[in-house]
PDB file of N, CA and C in Angstrom:
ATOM      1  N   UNK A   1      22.484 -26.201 -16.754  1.00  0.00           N
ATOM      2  CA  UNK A   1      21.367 -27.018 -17.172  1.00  0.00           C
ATOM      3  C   UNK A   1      20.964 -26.634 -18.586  1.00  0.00           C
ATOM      4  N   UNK A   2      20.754 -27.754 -18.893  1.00  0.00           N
ATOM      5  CA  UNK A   2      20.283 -27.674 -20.638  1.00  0.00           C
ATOM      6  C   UNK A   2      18.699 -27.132 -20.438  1.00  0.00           C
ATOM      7  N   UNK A   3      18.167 -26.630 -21.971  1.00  0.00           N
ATOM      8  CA  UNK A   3      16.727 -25.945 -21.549  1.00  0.00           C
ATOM      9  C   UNK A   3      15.723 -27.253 -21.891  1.00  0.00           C
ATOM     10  N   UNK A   4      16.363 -28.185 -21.751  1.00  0.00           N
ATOM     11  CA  UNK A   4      15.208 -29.138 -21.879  1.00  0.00           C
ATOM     12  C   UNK A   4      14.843 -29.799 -20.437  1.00  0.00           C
ATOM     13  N   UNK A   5      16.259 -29.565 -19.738  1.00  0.00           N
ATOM     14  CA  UNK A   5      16.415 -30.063 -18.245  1.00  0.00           C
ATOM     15  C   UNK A   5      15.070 -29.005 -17.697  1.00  0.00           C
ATOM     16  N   UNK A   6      15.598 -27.485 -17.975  1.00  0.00           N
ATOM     17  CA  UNK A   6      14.951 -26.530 -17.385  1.00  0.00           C
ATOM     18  C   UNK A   6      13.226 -26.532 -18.057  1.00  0.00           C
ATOM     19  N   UNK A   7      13.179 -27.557 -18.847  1.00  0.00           N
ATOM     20  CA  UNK A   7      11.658 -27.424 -19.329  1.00  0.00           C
ATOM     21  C   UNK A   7      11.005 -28.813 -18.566  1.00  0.00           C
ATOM     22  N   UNK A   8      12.151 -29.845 -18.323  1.00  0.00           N
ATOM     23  CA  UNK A   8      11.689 -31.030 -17.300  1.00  0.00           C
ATOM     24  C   UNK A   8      11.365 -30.720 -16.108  1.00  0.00           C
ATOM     25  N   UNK A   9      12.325 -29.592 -15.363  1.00  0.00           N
ATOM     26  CA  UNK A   9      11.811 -28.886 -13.995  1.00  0.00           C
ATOM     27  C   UNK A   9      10.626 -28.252 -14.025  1.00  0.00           C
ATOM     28  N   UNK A  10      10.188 -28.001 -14.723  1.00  0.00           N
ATOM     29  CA  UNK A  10       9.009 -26.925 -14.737  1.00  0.00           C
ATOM     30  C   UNK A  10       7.864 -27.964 -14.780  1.00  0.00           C
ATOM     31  N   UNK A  11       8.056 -28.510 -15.561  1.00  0.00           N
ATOM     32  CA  UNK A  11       6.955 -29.863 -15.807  1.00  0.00           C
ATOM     33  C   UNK A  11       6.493 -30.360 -14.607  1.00  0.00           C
ATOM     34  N   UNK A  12       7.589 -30.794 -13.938  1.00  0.00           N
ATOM     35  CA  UNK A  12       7.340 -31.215 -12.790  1.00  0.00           C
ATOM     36  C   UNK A  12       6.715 -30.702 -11.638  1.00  0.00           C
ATOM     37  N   UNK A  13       7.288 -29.315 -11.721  1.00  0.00           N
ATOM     38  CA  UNK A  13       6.629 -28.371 -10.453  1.00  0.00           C
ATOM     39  C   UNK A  13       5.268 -28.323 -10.961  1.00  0.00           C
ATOM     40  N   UNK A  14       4.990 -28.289 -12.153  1.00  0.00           N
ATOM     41  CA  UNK A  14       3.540 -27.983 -12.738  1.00  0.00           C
ATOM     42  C   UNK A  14       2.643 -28.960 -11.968  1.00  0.00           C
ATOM     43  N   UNK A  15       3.158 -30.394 -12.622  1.00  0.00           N
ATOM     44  CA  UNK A  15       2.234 -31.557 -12.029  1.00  0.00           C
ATOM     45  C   UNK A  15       2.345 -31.383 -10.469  1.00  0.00           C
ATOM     46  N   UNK A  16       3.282 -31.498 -10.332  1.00  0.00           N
ATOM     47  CA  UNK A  16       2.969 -31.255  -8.159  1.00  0.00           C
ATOM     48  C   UNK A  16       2.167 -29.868  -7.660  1.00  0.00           C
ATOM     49  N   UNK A  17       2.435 -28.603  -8.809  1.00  0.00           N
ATOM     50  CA  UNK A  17       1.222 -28.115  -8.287  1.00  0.00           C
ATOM     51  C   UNK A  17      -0.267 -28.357  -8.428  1.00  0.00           C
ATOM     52  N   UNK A  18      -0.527 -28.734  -9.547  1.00  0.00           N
ATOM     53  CA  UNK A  18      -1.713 -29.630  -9.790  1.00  0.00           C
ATOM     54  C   UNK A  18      -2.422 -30.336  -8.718  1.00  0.00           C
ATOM     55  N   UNK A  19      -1.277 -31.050  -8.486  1.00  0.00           N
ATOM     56  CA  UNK A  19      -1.774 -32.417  -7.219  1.00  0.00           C
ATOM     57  C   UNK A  19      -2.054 -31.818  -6.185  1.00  0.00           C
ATOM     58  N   UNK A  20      -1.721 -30.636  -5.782  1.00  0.00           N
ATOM     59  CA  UNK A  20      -1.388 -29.710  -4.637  1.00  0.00           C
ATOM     60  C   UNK A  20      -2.983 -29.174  -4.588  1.00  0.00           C
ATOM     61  N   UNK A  21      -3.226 -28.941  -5.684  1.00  0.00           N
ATOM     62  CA  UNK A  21      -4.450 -28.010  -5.956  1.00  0.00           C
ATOM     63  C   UNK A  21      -5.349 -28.982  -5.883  1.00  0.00           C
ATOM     64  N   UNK A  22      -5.575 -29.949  -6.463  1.00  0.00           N
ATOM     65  CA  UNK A  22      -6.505 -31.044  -6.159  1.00  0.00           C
ATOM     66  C   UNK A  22      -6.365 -31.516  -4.832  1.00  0.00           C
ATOM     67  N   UNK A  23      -5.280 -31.447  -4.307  1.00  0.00           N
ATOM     68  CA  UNK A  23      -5.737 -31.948  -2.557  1.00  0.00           C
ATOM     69  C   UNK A  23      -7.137 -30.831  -1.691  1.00  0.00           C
ATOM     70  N   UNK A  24      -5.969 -29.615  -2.123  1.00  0.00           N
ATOM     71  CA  UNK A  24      -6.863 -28.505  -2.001  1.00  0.00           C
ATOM     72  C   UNK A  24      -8.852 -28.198  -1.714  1.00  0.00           C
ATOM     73  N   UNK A  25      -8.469 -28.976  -3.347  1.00  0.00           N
ATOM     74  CA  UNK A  25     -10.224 -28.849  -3.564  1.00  0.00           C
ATOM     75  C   UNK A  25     -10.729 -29.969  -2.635  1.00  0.00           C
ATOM     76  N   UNK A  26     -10.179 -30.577  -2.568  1.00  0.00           N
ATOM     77  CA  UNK A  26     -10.727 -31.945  -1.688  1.00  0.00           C
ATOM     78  C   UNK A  26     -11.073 -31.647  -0.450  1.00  0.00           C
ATOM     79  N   UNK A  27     -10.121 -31.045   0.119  1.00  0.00           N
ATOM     80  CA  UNK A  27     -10.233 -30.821   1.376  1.00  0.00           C
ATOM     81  C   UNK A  27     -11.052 -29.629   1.851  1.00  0.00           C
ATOM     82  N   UNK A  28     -11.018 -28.792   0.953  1.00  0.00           N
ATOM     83  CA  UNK A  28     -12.188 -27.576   1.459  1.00  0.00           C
ATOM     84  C   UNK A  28     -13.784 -27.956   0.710  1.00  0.00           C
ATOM     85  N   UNK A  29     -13.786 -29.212  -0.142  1.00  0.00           N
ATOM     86  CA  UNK A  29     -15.099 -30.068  -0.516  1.00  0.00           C
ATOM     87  C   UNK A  29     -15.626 -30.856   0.702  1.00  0.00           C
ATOM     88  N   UNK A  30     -14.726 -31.031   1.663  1.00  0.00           N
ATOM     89  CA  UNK A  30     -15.277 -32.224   2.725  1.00  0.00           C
ATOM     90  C   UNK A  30     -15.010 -31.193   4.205  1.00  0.00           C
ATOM     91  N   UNK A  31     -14.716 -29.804   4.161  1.00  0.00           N
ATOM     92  CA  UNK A  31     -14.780 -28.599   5.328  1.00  0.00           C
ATOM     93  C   UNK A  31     -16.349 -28.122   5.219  1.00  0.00           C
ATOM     94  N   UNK A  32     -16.895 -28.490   3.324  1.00  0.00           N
ATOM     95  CA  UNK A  32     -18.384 -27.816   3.129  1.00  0.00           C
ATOM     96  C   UNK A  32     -19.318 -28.420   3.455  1.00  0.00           C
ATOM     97  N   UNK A  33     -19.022 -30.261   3.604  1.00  0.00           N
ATOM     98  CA  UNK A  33     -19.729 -30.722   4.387  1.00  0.00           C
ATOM     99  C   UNK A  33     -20.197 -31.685   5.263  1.00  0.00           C
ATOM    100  N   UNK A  34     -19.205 -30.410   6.311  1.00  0.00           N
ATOM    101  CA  UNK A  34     -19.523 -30.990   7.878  1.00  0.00           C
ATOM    102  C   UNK A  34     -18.322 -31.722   8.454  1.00  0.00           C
ATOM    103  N   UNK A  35     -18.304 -31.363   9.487  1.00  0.00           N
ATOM    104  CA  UNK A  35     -17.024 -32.387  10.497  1.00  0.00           C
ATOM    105  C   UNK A  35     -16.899 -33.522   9.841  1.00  0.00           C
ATOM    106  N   UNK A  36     -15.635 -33.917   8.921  1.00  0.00           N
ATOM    107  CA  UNK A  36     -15.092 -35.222   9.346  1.00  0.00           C
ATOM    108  C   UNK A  36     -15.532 -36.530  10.385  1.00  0.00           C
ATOM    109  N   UNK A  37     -15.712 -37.450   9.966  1.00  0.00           N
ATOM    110  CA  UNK A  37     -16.104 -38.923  10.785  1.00  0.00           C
ATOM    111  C   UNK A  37     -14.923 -38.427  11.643  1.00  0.00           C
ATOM    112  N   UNK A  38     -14.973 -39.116  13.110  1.00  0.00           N
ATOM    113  CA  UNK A  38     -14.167 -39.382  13.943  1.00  0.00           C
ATOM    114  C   UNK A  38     -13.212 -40.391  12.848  1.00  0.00           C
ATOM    115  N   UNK A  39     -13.439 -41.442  12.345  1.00  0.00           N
ATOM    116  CA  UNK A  39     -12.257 -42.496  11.653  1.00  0.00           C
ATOM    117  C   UNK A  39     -11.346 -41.574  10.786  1.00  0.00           C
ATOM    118  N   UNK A  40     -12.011 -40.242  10.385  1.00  0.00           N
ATOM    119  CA  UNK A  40     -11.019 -39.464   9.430  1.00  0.00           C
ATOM    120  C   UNK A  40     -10.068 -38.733  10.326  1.00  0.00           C
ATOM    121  N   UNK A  41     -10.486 -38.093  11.651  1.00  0.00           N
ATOM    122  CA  UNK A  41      -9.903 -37.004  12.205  1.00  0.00           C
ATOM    123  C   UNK A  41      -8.254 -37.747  12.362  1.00  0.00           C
ATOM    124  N   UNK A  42      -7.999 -36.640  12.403  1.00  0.00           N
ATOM    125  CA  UNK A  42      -6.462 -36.945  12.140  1.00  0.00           C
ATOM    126  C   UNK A  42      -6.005 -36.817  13.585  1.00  0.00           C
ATOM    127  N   UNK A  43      -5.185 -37.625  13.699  1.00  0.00           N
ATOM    128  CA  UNK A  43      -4.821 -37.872  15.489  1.00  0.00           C
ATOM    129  C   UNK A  43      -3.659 -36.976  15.687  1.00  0.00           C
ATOM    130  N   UNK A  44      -3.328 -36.551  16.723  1.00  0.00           N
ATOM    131  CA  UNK A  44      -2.406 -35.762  17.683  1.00  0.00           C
ATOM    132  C   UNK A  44      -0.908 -36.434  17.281  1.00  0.00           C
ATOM    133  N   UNK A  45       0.088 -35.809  16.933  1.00  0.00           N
ATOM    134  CA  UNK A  45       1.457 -36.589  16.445  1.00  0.00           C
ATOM    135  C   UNK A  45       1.861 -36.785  17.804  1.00  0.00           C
ATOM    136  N   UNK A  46       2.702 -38.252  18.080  1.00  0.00           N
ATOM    137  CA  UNK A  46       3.089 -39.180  18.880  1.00  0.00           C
ATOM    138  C   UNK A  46       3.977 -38.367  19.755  1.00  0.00           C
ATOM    139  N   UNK A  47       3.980 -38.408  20.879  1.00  0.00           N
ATOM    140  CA  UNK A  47       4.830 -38.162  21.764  1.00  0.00           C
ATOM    141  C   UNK A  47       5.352 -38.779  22.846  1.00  0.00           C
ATOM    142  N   UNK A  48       5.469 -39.938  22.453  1.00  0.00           N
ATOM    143  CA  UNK A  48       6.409 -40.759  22.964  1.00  0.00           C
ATOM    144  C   UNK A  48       8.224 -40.484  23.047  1.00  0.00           C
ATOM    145  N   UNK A  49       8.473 -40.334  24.711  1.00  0.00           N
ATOM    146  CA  UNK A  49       9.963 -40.140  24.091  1.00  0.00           C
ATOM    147  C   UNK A  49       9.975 -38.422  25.065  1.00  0.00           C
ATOM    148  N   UNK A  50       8.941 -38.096  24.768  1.00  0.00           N
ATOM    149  CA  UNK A  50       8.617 -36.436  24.986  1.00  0.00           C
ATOM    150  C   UNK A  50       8.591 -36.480  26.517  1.00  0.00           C
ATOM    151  N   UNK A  51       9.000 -35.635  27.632  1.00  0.00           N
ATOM    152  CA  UNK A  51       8.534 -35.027  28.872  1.00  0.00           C
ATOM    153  C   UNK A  51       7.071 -34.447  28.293  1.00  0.00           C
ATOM    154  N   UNK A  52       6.706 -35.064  30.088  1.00  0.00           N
ATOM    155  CA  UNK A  52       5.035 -34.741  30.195  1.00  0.00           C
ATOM    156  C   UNK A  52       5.193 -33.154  30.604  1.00  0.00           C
ATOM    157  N   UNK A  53       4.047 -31.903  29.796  1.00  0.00           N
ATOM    158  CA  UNK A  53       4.169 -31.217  29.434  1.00  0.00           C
ATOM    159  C   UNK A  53       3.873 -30.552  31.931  1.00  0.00           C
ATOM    160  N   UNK A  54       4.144 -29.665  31.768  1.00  0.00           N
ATOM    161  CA  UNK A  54       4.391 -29.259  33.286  1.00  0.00           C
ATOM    162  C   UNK A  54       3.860 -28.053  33.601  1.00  0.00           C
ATOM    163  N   UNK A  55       2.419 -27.699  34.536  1.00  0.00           N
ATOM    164  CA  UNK A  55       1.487 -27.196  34.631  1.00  0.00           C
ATOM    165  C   UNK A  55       2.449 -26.239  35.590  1.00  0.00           C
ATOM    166  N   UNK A  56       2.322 -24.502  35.165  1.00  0.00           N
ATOM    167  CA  UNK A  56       2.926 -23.626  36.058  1.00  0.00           C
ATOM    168  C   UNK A  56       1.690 -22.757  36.375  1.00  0.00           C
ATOM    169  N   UNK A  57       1.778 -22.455  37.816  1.00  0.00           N
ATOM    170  CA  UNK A  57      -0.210 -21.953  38.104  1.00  0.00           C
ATOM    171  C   UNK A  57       0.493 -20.535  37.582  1.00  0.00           C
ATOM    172  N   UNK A  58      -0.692 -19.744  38.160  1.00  0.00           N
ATOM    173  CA  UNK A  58      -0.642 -18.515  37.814  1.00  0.00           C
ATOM    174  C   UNK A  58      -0.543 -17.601  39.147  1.00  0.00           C
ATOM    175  N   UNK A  59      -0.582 -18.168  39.985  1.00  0.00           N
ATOM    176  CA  UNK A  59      -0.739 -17.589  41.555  1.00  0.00           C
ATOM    177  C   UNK A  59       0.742 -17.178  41.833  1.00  0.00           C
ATOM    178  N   UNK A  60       1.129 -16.162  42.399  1.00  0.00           N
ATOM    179  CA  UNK A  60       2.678 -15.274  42.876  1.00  0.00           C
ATOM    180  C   UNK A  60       3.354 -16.655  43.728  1.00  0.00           C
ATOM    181  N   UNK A  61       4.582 -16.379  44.036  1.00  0.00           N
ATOM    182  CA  UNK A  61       5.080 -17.449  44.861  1.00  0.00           C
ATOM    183  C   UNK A  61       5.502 -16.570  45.781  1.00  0.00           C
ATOM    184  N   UNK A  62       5.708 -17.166  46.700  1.00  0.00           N
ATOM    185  CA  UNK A  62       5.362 -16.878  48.290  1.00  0.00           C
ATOM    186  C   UNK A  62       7.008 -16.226  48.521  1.00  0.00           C
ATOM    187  N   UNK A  63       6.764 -15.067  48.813  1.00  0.00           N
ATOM    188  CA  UNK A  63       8.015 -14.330  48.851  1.00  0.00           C
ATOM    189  C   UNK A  63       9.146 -15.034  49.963  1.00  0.00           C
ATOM    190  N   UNK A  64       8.389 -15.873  51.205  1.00  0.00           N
ATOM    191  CA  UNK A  64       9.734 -16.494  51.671  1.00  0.00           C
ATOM    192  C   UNK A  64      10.845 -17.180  50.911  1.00  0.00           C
ATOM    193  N   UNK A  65      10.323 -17.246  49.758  1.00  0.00           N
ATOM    194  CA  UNK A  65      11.213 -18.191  48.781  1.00  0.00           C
ATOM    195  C   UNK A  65      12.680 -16.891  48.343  1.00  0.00           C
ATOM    196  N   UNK A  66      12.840 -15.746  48.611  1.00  0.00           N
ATOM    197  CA  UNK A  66      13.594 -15.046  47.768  1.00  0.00           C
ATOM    198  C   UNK A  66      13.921 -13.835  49.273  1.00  0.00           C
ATOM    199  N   UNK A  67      13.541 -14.866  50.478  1.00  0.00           N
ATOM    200  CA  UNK A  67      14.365 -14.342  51.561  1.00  0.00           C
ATOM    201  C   UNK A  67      15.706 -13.912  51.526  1.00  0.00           C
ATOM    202  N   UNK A  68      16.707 -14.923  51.234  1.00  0.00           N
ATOM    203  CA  UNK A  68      17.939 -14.931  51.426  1.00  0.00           C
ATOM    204  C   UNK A  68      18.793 -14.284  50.257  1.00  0.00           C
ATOM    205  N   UNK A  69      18.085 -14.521  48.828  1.00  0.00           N
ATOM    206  CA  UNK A  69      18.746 -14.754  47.689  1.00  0.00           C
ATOM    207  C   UNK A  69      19.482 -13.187  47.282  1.00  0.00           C
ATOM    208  N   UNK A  70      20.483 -13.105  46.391  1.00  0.00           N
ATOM    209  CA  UNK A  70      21.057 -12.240  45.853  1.00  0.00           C
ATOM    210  C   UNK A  70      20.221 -11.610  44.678  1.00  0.00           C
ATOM    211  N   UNK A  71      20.420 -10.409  44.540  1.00  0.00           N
ATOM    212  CA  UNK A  71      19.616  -9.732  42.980  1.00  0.00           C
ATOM    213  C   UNK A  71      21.071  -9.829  41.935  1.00  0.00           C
ATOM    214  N   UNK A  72      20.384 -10.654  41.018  1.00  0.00           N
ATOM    215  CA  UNK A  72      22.129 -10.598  39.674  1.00  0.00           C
ATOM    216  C   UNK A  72      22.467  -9.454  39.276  1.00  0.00           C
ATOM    217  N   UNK A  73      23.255  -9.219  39.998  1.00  0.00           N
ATOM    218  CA  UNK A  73      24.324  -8.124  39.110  1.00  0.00           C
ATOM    219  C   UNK A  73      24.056  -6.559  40.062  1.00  0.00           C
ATOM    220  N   UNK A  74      23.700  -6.847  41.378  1.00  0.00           N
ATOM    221  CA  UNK A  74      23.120  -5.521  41.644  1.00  0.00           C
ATOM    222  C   UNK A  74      23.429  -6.334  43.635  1.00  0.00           C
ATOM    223  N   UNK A  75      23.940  -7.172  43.689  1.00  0.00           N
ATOM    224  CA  UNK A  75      24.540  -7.586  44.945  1.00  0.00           C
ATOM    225  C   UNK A  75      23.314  -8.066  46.190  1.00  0.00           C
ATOM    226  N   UNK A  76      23.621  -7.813  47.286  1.00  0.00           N
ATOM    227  CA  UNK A  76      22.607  -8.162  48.530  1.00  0.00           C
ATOM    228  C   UNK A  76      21.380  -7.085  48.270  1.00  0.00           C
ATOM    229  N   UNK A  77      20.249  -7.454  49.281  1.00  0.00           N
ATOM    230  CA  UNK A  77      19.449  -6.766  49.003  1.00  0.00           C
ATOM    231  C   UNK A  77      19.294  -5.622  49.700  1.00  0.00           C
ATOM    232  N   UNK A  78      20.530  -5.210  50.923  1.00  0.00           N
ATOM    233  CA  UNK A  78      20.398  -4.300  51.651  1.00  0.00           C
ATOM    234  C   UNK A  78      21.270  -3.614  51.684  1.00  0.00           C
ATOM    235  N   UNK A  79      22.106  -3.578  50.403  1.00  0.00           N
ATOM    236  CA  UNK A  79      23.265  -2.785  50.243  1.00  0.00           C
ATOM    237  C   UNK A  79      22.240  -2.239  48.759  1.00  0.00           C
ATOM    238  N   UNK A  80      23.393  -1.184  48.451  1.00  0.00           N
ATOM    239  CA  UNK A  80      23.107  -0.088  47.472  1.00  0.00           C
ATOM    240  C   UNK A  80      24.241  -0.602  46.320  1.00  0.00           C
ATOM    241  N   UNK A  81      23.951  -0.757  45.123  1.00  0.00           N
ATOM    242  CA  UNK A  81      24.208  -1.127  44.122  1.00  0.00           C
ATOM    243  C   UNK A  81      25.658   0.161  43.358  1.00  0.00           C
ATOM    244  N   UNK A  82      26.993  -0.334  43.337  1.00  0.00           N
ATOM    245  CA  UNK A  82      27.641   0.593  43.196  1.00  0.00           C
ATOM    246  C   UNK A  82      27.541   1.516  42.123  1.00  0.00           C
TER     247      UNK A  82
END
């Protein structure tokens, strides 16, 4: 890159930080005062398409469930693990 290229890049990052910084102020100007209108709040991104999210309690599961089953890598449960 030529140094005029490398003085066009810079330019640029300059102005986008600028803009960056002015969003900035904006947005911590309208945090000073007071909640956002409901018409501003910014809505929840779409999840359409998505599985409905799947509630796991917090309560133990009922040990009949792990009657029969094998332990991985360590065999039946009434034998001794070689």
């Amino acid at each position: 890159m030529s140094q005029q290229d490398d003085l066009t890049a810079v330019q640029r990052r300059l102005d986008e930080l600028v803009n960056r910084v002015g969003e900035l102020e904006q947005t911590v100007e309208q945090l000073r005062h007071g909640p956002p209108s409901p018409a501003a709040t910014p809505r929840p991104p779409d999840r359409s398409g998505l599985p409905d999210l799947v509630h796991i309690p917090d309560t133990p599961y009922n040990s009949a469930l792990w009657t029969d089953s094998d332990d991985e890598g360590l065999g039946l449960r009434d034998r001794h693990a070689p």
